[in-house]
N, C-alpha and C. Protein backbone atom coordinates (compact mmCIF):
# COMPACT_ATOMS: atom_id res chain seq x y z
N UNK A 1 -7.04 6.82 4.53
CA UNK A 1 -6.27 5.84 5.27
C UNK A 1 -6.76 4.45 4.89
N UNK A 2 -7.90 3.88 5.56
CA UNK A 2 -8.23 2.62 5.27
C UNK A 2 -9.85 2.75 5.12
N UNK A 3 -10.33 1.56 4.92
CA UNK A 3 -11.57 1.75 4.94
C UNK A 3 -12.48 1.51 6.04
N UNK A 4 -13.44 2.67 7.01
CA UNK A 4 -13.91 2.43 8.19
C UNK A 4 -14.64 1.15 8.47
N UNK A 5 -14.49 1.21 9.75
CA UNK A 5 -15.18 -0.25 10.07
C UNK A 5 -16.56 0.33 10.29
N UNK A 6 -17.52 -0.84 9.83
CA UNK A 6 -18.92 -0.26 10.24
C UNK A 6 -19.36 -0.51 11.86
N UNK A 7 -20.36 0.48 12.08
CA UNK A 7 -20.82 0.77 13.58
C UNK A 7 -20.65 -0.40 14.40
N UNK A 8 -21.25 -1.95 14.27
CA UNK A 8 -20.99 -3.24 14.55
C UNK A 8 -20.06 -4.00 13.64
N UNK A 9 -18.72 -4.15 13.90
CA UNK A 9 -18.32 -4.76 13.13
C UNK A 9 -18.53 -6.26 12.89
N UNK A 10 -19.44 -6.73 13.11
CA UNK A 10 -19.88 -8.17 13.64
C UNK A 10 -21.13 -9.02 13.24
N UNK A 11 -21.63 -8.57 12.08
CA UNK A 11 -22.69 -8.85 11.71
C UNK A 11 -23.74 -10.42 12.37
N UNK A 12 -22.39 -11.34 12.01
CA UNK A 12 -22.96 -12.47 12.38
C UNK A 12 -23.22 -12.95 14.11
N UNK A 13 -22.60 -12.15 14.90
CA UNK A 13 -23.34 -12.30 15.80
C UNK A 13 -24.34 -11.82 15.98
N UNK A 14 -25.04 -11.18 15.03
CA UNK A 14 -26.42 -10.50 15.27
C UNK A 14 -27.69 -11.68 14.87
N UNK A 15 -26.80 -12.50 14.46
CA UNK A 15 -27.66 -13.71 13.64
C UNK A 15 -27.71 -13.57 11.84
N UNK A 16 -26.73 -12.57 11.45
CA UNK A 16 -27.17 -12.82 10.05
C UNK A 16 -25.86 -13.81 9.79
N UNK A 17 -25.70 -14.33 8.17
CA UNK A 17 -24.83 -15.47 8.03
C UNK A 17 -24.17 -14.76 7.08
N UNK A 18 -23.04 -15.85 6.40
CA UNK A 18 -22.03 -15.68 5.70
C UNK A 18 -22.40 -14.82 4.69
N UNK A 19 -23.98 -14.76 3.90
CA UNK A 19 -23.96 -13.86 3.01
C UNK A 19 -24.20 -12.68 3.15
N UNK A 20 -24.64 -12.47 4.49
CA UNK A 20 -25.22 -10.85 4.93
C UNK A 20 -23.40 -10.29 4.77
N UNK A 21 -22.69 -10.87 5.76
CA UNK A 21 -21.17 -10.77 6.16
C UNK A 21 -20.33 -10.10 4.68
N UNK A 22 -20.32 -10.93 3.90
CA UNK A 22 -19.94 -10.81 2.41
C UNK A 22 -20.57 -9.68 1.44
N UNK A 23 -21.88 -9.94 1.76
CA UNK A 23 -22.11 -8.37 1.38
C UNK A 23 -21.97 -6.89 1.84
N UNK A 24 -21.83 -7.42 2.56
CA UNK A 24 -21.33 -6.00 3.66
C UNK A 24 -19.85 -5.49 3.25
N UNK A 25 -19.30 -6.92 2.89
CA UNK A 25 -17.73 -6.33 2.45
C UNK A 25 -17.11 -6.82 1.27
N UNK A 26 -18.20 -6.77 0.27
CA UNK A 26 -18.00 -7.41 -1.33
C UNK A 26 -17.48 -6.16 -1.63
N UNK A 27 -17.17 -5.37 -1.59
CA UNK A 27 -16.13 -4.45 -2.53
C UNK A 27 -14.69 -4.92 -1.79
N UNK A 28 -14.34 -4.69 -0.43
CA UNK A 28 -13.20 -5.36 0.09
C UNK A 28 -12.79 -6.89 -0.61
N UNK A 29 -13.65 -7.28 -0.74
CA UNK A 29 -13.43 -8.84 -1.53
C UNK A 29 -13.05 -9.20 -2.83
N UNK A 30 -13.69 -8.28 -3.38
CA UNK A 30 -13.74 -8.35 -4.96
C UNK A 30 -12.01 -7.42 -5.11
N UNK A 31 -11.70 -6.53 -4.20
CA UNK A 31 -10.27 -5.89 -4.55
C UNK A 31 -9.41 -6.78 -4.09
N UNK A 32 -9.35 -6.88 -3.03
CA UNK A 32 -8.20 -8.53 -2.51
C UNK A 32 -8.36 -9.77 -3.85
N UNK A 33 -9.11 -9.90 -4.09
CA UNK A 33 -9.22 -10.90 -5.11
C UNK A 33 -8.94 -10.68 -6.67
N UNK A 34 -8.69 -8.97 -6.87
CA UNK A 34 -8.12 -8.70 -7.80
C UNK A 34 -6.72 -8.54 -7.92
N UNK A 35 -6.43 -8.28 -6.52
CA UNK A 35 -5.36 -7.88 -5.78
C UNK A 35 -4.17 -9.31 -6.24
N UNK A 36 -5.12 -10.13 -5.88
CA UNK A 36 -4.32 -12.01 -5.74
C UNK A 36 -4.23 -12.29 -7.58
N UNK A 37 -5.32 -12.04 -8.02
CA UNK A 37 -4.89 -12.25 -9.67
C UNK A 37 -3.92 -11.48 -9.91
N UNK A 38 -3.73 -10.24 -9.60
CA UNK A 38 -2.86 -9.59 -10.56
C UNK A 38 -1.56 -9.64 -9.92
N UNK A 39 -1.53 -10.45 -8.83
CA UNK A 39 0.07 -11.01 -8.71
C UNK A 39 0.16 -12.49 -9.02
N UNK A 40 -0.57 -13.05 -9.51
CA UNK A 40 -0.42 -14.42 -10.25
C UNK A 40 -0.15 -14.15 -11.27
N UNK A 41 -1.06 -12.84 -12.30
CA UNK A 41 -0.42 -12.37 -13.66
C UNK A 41 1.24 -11.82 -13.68
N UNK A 42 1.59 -11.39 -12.87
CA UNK A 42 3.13 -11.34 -12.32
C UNK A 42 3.90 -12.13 -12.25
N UNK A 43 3.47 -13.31 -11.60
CA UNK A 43 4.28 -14.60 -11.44
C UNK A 43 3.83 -15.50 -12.69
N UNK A 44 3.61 -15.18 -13.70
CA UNK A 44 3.52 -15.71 -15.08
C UNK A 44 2.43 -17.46 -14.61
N UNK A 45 1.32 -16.77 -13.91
CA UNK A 45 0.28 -18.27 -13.89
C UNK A 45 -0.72 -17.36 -14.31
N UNK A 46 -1.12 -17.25 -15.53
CA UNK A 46 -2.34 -16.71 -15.92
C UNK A 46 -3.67 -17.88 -15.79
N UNK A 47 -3.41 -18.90 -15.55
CA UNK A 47 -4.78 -19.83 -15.26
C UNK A 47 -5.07 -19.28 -13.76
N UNK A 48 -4.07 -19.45 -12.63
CA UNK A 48 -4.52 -18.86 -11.62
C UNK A 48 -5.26 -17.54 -11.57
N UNK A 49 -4.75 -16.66 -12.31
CA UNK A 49 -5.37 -15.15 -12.26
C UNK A 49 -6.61 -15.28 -13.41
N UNK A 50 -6.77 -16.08 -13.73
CA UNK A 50 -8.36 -16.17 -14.32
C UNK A 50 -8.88 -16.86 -13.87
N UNK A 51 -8.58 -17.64 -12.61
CA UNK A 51 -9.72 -18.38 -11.75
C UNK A 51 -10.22 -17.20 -10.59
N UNK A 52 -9.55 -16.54 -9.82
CA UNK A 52 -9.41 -15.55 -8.85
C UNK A 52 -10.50 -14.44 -9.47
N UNK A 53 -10.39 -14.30 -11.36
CA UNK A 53 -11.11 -12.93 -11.26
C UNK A 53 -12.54 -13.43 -11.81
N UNK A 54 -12.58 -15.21 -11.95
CA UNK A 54 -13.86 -15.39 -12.44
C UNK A 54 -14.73 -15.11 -10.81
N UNK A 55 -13.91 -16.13 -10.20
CA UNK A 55 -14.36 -15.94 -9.03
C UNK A 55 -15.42 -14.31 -8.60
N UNK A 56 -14.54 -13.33 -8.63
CA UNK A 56 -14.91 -11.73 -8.62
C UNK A 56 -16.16 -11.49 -9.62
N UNK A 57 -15.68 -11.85 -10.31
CA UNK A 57 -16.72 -11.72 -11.36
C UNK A 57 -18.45 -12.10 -10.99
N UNK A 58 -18.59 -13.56 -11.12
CA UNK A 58 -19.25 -14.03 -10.37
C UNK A 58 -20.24 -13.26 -8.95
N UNK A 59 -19.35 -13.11 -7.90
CA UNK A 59 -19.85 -12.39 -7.01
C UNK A 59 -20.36 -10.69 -7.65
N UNK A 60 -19.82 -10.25 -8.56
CA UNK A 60 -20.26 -8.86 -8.75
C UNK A 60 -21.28 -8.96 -9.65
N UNK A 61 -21.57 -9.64 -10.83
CA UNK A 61 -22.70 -10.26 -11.27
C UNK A 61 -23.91 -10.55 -10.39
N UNK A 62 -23.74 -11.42 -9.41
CA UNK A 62 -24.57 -11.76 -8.48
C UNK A 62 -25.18 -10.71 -7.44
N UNK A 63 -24.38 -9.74 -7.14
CA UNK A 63 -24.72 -8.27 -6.82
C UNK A 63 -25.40 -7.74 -7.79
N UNK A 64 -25.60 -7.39 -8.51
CA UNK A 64 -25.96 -6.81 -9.87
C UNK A 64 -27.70 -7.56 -9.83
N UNK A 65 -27.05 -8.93 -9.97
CA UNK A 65 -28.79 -9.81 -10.08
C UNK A 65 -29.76 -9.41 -8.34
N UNK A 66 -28.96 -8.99 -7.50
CA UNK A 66 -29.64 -8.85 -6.34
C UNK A 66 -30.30 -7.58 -6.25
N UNK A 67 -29.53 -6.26 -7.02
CA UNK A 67 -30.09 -5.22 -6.85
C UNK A 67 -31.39 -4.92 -8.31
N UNK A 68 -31.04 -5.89 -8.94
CA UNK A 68 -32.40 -5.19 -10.14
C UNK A 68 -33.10 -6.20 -9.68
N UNK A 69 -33.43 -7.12 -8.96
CA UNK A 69 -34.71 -7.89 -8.67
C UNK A 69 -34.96 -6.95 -7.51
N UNK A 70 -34.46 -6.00 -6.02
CA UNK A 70 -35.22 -5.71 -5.36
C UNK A 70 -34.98 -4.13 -5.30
């Protein structure tokens, strides 16, 4: 169906911030954001849909650098 919500859906009221939040739902992010390029590649703006997937990019890289440093 969809994807479950976790036990607290609410991170930041627990006190963590925007990046705890984001990581928690960087795969949701990174697909919406592929989601948005590849209907800009549709609507014939390929600069838009290569800003959207650098964007993605970026963040999944940066995942990547977070898990081999810890």
């Amino acid at each position: 169906m969809g994807t479950p919500l976790p036990a607290d859906p609410d991170p930041v009221a627990q006190g963590d911030g925007v990046g705890a939040l984001a990581g928690l739902y960087l795969g949701n992010i990174l697909f919406a954001l592929e989601a948005c390029a590849r209907q800009f590649d549709e609507d014939g703006k390929a600069d838009h849909a290569a800003f959207y997937r650098g964007i993605g990019r970026q963040l999944a890289e940066a995942r990547g650098r977070e898990k081999a440093a810890g």
